[in-house]
PDB file of N, CA and C in Angstrom:
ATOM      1  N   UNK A   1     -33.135 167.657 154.641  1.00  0.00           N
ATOM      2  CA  UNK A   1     -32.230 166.537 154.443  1.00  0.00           C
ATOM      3  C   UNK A   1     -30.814 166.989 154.789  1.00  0.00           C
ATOM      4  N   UNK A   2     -29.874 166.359 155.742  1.00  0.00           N
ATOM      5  CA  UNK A   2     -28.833 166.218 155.518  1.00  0.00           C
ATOM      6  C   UNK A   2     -27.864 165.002 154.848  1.00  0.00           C
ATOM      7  N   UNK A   3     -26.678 166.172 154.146  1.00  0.00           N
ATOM      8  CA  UNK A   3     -25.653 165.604 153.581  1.00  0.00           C
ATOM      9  C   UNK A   3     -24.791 165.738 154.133  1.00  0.00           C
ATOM     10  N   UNK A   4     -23.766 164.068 154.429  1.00  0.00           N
ATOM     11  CA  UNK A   4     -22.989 163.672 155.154  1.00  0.00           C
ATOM     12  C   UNK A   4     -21.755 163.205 154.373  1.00  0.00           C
ATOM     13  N   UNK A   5     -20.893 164.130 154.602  1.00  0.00           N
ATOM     14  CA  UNK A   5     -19.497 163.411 153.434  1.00  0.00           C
ATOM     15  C   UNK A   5     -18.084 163.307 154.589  1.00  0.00           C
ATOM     16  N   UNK A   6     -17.717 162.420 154.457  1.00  0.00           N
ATOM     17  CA  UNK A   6     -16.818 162.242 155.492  1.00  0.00           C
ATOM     18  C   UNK A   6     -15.363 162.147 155.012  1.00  0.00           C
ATOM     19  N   UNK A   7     -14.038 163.076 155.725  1.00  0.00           N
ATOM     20  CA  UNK A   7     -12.678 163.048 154.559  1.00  0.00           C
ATOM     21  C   UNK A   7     -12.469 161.991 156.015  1.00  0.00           C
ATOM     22  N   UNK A   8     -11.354 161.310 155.389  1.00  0.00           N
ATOM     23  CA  UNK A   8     -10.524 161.169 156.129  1.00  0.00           C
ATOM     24  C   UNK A   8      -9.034 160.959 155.818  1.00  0.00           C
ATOM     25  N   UNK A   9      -7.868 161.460 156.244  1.00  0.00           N
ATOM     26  CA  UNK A   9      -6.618 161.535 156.284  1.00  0.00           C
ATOM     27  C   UNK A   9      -5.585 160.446 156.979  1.00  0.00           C
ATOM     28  N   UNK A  10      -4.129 160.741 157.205  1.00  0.00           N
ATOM     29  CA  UNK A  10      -3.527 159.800 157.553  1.00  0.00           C
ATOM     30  C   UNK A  10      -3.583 158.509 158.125  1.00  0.00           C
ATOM     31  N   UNK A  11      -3.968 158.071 156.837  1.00  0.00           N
ATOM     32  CA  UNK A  11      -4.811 155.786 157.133  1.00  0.00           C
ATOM     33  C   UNK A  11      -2.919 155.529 157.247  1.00  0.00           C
ATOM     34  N   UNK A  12      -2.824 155.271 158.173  1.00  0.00           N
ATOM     35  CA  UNK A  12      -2.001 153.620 158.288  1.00  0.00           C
ATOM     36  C   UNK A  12      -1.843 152.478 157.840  1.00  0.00           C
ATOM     37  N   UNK A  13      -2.239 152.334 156.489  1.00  0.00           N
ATOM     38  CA  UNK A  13      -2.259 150.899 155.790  1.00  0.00           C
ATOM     39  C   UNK A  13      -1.520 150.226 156.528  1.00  0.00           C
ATOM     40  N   UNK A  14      -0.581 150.119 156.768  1.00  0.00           N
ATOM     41  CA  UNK A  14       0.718 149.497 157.233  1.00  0.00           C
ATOM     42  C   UNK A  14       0.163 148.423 158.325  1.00  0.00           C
ATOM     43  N   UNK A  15      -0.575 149.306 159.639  1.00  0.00           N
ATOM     44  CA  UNK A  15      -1.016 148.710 160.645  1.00  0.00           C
ATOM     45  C   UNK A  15      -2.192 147.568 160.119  1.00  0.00           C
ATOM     46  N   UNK A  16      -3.003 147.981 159.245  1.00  0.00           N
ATOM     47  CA  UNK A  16      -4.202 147.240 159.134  1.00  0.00           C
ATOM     48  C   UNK A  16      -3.925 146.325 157.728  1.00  0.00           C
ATOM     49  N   UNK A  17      -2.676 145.902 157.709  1.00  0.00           N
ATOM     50  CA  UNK A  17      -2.354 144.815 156.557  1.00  0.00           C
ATOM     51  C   UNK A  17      -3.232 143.965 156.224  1.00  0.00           C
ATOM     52  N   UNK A  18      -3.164 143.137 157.813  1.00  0.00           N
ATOM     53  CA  UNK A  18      -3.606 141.540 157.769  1.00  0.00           C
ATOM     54  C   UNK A  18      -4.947 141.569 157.186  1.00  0.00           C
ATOM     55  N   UNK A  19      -5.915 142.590 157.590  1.00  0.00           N
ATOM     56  CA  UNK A  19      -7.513 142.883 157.685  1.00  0.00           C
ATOM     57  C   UNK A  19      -8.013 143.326 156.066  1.00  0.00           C
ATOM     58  N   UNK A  20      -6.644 144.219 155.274  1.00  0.00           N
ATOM     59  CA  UNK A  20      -7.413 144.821 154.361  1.00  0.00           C
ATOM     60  C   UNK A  20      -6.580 143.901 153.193  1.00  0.00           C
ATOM     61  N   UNK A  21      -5.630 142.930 153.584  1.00  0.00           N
ATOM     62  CA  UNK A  21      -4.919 142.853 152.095  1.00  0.00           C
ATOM     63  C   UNK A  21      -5.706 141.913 151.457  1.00  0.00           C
ATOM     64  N   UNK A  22      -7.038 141.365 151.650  1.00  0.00           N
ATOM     65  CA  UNK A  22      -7.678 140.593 150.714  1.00  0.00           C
ATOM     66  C   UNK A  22      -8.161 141.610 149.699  1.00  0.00           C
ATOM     67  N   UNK A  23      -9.081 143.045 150.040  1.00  0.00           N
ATOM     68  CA  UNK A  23      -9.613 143.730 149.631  1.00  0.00           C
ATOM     69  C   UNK A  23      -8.421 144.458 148.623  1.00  0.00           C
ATOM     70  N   UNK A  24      -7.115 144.768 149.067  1.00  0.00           N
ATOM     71  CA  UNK A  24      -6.003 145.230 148.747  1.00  0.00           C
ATOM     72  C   UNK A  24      -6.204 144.738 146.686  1.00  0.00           C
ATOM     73  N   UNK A  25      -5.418 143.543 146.995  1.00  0.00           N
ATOM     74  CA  UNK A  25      -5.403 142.435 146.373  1.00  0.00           C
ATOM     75  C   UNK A  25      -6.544 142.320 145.049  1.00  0.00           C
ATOM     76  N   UNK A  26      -7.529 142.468 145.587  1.00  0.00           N
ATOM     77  CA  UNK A  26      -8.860 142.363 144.548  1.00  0.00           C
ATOM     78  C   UNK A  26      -8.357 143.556 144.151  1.00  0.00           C
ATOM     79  N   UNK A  27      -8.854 144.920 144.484  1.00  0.00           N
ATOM     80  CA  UNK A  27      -8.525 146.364 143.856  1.00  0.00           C
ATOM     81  C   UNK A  27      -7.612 146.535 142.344  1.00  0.00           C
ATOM     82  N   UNK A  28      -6.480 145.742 143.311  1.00  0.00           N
ATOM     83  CA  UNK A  28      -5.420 145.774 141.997  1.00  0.00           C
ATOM     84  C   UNK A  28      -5.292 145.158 140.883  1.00  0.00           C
ATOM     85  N   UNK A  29      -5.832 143.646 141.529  1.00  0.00           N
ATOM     86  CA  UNK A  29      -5.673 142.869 140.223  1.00  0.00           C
ATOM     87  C   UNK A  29      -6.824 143.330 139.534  1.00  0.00           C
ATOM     88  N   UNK A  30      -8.029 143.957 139.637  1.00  0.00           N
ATOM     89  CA  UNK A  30      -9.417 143.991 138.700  1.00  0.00           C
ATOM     90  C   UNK A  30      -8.787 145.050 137.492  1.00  0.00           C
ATOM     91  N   UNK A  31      -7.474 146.045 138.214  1.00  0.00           N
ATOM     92  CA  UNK A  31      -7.546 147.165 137.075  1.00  0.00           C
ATOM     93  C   UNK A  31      -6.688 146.155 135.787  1.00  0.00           C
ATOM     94  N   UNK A  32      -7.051 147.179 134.792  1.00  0.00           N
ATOM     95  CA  UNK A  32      -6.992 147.113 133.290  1.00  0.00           C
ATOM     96  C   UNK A  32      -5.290 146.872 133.220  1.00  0.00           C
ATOM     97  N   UNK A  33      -4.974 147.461 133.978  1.00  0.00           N
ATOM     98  CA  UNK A  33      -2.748 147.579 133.652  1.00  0.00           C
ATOM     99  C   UNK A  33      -3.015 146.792 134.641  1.00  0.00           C
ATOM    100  N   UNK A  34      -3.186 145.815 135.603  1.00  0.00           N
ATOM    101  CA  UNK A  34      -2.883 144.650 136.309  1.00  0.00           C
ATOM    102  C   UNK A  34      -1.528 144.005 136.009  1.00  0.00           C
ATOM    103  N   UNK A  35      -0.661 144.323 136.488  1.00  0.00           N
ATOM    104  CA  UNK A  35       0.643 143.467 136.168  1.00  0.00           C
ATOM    105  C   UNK A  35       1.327 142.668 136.998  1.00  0.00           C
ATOM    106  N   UNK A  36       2.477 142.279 136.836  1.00  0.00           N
ATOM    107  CA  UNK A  36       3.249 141.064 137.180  1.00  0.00           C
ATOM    108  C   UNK A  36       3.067 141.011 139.109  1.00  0.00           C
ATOM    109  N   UNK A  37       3.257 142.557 139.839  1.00  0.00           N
ATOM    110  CA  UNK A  37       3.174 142.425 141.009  1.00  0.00           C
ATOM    111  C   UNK A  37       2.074 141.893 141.151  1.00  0.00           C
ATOM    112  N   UNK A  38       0.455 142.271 140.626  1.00  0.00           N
ATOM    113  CA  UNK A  38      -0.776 142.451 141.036  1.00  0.00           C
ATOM    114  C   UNK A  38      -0.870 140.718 140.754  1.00  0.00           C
ATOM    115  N   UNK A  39      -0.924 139.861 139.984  1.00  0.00           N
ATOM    116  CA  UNK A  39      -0.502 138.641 139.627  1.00  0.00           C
ATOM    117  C   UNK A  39      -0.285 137.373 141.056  1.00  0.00           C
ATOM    118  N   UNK A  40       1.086 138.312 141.144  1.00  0.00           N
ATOM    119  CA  UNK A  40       1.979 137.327 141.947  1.00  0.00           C
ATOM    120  C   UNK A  40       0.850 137.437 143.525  1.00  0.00           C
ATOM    121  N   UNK A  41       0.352 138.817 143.984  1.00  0.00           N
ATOM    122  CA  UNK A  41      -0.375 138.964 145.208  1.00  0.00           C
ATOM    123  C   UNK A  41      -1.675 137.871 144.833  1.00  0.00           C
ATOM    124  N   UNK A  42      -1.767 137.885 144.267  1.00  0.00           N
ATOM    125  CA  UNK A  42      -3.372 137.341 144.281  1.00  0.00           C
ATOM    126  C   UNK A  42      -3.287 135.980 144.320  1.00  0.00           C
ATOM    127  N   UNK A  43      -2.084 135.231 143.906  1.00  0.00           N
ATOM    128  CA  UNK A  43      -1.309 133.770 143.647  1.00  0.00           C
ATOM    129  C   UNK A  43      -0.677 133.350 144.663  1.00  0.00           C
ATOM    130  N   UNK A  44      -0.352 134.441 145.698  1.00  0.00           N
ATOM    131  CA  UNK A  44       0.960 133.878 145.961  1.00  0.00           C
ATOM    132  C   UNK A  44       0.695 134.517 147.755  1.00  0.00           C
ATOM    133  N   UNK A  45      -0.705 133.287 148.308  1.00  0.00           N
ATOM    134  CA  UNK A  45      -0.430 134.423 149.797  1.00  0.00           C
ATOM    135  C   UNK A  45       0.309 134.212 150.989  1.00  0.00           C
ATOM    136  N   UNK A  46       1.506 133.301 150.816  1.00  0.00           N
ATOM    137  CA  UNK A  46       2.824 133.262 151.843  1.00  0.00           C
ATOM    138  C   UNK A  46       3.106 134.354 151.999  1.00  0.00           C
ATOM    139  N   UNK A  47       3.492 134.926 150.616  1.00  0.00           N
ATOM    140  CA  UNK A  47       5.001 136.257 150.813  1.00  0.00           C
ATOM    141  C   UNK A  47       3.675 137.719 149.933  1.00  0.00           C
ATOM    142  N   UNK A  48       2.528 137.679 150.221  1.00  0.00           N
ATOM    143  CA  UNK A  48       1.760 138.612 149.777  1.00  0.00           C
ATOM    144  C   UNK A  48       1.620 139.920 150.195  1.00  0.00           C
ATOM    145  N   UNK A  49       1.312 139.550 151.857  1.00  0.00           N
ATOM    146  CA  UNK A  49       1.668 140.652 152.780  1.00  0.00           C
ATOM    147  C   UNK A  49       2.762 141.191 152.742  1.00  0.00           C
ATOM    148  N   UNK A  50       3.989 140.640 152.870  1.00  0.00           N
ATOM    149  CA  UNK A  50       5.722 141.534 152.634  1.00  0.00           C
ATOM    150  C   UNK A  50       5.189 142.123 151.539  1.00  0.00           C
ATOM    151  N   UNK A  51       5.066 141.736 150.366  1.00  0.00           N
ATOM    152  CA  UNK A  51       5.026 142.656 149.198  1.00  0.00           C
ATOM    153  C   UNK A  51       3.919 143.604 149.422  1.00  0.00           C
ATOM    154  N   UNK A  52       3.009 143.669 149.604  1.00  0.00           N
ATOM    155  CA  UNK A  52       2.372 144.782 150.007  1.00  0.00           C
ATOM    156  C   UNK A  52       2.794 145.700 150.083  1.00  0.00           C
ATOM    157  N   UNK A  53       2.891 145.545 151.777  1.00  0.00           N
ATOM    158  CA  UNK A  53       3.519 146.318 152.424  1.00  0.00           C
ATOM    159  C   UNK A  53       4.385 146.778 151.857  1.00  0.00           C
ATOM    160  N   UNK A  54       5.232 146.559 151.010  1.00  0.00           N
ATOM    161  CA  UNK A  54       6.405 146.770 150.121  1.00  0.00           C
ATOM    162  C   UNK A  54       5.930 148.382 148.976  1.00  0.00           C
ATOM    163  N   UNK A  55       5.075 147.491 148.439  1.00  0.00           N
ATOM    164  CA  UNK A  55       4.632 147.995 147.257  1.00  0.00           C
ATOM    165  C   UNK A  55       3.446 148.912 147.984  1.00  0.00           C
ATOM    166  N   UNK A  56       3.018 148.991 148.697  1.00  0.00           N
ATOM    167  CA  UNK A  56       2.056 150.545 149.179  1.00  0.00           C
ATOM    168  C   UNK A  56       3.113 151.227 149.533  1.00  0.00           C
ATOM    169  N   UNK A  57       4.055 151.443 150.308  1.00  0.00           N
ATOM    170  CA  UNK A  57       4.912 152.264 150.821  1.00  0.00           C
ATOM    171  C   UNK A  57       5.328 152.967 149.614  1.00  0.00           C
ATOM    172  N   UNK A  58       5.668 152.231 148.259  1.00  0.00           N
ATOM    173  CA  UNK A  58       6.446 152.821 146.997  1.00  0.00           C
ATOM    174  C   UNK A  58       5.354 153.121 146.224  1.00  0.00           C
ATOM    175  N   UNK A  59       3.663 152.862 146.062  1.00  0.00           N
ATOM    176  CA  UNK A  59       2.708 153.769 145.627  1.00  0.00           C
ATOM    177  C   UNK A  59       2.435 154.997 145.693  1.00  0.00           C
ATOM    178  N   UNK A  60       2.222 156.601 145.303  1.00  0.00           N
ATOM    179  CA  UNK A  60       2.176 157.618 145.097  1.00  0.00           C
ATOM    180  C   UNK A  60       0.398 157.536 145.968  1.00  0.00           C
ATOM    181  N   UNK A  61       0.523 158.589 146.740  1.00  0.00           N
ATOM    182  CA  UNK A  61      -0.779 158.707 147.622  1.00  0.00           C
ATOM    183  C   UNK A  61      -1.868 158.890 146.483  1.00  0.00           C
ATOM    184  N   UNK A  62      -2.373 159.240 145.497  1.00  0.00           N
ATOM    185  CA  UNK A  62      -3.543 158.739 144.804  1.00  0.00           C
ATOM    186  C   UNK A  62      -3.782 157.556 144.488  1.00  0.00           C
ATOM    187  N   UNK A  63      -2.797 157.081 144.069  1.00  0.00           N
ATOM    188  CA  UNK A  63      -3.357 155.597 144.325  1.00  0.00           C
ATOM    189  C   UNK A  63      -3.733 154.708 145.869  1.00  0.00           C
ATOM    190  N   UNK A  64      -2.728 155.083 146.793  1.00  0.00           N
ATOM    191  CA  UNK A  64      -3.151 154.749 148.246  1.00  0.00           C
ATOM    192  C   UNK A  64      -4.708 155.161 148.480  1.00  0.00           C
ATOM    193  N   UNK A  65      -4.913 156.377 147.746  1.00  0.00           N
ATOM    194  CA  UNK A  65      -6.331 156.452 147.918  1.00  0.00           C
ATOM    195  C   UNK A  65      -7.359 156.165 148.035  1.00  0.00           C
ATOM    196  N   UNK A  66      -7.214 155.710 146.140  1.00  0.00           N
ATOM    197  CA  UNK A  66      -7.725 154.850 145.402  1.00  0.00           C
ATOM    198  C   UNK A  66      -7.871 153.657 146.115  1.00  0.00           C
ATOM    199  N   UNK A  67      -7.051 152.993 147.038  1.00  0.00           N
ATOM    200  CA  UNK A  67      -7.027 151.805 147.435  1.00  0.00           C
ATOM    201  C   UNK A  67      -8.653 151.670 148.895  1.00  0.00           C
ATOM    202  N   UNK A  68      -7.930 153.314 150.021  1.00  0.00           N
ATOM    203  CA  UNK A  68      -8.794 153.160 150.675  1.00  0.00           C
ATOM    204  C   UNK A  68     -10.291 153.486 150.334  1.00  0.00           C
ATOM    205  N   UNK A  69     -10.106 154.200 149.061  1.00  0.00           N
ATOM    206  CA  UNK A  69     -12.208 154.506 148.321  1.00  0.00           C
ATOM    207  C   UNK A  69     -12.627 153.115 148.332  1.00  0.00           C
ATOM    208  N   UNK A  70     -11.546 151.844 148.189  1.00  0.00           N
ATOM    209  CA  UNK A  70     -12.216 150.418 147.880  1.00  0.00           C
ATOM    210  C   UNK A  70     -12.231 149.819 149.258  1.00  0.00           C
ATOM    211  N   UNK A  71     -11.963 150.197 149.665  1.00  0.00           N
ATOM    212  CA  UNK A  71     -11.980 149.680 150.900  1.00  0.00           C
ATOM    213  C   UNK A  71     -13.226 149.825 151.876  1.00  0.00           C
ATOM    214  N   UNK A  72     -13.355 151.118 151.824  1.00  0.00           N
ATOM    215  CA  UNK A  72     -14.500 151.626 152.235  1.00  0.00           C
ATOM    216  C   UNK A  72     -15.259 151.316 151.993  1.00  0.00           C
ATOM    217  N   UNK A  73     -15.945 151.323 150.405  1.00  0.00           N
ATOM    218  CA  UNK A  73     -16.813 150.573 149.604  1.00  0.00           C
ATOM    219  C   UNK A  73     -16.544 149.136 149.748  1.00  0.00           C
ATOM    220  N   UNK A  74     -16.257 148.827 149.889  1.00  0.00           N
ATOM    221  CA  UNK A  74     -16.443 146.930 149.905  1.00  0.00           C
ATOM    222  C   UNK A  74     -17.170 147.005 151.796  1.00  0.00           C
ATOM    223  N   UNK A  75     -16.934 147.807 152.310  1.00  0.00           N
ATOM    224  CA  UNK A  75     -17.348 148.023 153.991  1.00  0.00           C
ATOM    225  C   UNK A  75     -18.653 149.214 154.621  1.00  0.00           C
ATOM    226  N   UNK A  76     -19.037 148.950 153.462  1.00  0.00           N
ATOM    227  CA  UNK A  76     -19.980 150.298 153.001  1.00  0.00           C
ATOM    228  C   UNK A  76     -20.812 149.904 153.965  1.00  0.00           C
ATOM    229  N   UNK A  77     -21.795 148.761 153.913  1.00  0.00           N
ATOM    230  CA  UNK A  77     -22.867 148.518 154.941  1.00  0.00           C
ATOM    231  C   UNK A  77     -22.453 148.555 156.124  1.00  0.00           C
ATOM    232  N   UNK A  78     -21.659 148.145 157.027  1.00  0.00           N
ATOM    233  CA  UNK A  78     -21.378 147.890 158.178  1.00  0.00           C
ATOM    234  C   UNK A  78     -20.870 149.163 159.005  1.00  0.00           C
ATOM    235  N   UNK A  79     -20.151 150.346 157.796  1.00  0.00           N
ATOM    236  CA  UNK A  79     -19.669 151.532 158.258  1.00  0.00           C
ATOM    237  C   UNK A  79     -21.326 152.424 158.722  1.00  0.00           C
ATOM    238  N   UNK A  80     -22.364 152.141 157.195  1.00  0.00           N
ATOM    239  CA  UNK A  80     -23.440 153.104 157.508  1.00  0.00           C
ATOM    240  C   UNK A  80     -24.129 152.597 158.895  1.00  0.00           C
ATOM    241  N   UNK A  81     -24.419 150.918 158.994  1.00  0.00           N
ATOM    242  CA  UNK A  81     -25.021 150.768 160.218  1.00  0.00           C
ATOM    243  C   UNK A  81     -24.270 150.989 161.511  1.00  0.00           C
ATOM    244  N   UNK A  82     -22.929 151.169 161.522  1.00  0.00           N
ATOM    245  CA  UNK A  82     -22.230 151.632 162.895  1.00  0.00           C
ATOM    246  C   UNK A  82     -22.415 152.973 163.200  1.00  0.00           C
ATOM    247  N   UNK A  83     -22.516 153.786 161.686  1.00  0.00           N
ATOM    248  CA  UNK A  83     -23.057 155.296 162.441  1.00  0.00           C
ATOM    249  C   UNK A  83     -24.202 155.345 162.757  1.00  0.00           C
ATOM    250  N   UNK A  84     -25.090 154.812 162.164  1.00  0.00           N
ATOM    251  CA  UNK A  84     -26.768 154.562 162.738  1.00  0.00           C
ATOM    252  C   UNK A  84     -26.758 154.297 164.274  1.00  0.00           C
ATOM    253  N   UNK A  85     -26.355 153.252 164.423  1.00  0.00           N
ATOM    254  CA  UNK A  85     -25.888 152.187 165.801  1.00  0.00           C
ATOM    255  C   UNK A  85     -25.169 153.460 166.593  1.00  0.00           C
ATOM    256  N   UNK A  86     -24.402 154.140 166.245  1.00  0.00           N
ATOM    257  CA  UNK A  86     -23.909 155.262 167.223  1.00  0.00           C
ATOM    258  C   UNK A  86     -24.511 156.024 167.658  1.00  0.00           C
ATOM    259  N   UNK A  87     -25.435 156.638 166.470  1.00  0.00           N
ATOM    260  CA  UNK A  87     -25.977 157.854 166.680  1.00  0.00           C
ATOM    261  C   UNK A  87     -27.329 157.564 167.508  1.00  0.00           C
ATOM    262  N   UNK A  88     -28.076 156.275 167.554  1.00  0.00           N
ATOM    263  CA  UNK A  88     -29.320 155.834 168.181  1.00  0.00           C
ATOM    264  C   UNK A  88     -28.514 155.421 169.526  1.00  0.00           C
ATOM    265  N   UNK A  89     -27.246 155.223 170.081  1.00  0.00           N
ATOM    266  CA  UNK A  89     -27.140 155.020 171.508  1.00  0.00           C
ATOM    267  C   UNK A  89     -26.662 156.768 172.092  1.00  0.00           C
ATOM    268  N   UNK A  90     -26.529 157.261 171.177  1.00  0.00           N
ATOM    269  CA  UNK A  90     -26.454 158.907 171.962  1.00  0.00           C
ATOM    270  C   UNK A  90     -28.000 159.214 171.939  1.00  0.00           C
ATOM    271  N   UNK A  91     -29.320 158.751 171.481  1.00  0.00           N
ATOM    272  CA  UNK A  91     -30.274 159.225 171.499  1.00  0.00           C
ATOM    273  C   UNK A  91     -30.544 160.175 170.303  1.00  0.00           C
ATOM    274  N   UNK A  92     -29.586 159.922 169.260  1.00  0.00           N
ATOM    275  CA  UNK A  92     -30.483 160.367 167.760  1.00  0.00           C
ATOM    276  C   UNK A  92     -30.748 159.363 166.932  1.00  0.00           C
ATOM    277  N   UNK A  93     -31.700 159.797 166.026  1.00  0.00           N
ATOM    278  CA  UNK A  93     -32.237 158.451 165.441  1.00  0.00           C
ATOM    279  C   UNK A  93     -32.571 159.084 164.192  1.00  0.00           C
ATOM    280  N   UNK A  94     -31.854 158.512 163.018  1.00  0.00           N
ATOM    281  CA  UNK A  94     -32.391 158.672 161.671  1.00  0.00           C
ATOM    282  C   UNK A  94     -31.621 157.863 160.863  1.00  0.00           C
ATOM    283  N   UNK A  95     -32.150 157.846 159.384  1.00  0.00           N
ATOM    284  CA  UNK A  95     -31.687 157.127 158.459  1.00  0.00           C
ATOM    285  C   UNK A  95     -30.585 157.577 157.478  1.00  0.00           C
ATOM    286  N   UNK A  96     -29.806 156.518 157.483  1.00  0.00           N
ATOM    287  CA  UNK A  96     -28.528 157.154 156.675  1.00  0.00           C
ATOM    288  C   UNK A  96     -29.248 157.029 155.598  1.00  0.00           C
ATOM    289  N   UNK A  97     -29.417 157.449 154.083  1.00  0.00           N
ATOM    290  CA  UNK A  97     -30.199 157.072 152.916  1.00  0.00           C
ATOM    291  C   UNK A  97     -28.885 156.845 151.743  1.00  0.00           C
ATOM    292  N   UNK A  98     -28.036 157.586 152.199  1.00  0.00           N
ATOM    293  CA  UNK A  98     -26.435 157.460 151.389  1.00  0.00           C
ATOM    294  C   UNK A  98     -25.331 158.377 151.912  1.00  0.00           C
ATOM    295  N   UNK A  99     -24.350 157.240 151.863  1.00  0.00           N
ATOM    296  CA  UNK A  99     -23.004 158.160 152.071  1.00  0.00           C
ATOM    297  C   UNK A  99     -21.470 157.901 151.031  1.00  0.00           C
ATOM    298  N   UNK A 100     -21.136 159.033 150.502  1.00  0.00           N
ATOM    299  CA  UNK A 100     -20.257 159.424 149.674  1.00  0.00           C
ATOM    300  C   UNK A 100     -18.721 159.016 149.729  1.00  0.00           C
ATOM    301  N   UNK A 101     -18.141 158.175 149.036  1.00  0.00           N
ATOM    302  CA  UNK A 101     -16.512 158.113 149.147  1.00  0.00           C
ATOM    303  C   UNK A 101     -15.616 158.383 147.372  1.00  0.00           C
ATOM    304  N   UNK A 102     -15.258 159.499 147.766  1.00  0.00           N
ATOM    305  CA  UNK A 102     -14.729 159.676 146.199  1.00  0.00           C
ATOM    306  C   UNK A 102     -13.222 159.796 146.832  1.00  0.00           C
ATOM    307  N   UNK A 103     -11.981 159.521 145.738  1.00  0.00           N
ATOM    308  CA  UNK A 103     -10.430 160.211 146.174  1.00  0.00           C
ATOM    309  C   UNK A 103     -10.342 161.367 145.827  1.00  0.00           C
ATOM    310  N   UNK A 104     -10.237 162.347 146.261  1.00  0.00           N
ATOM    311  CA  UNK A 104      -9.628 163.912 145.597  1.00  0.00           C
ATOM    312  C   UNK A 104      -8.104 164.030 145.991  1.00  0.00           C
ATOM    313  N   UNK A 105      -7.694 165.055 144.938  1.00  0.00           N
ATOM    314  CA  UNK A 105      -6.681 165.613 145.329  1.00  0.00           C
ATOM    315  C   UNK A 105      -6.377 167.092 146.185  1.00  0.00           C
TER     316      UNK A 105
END
């Protein structure tokens, strides 16, 4: 059996606003300290994106993290069948059975 854990480093939130700030949005408001920003995004999607964007830039990279582990996970199926889908047009063929997204420091 192989185990497949994949890091990945410098995400661009910035660029991929439009695509992830629904997922954004859910993340924040579900936690327990949910406050007044997390509120207003989920209410308010004229001026949602500016604040974002706003408010990731002034988030501390564990939480940016935190953001892309949900991200990933909410995209979980479509990521495992694109590596499947990759790896069967180079001519390998097997089954993903699971793949891993934790934040570390």
């Amino acid at each position: 059996m192989v185990e497949l854990k994949i890091k990945i480093s410098e995400i661009d939130y910035g660029a991929a606003m439009d695509s992830l700030l629904p997922v954004i949005i859910q993340h924040v408001s579900e936690g327990e300290n949910a406050g007044f920003f997390a509120k207003m995004l989920g209410k308010n999607n004229a001026i949602a994106g500016v604040m974002a964007k706003a408010a990731l830039a002034a988030l501390p990279q564990n939480k940016k993290d935190e953001i892309a582990v949900a991200i990933i996970e909410k995209y979980h199926d479509e990521i495992t069948k694109g590596l499947v889908e990759f790896a069967r047009n180079k001519g390998i063929s097997f089954q993903l059975d699971e793949m891993q997204v934790s934040a570390k420091e």
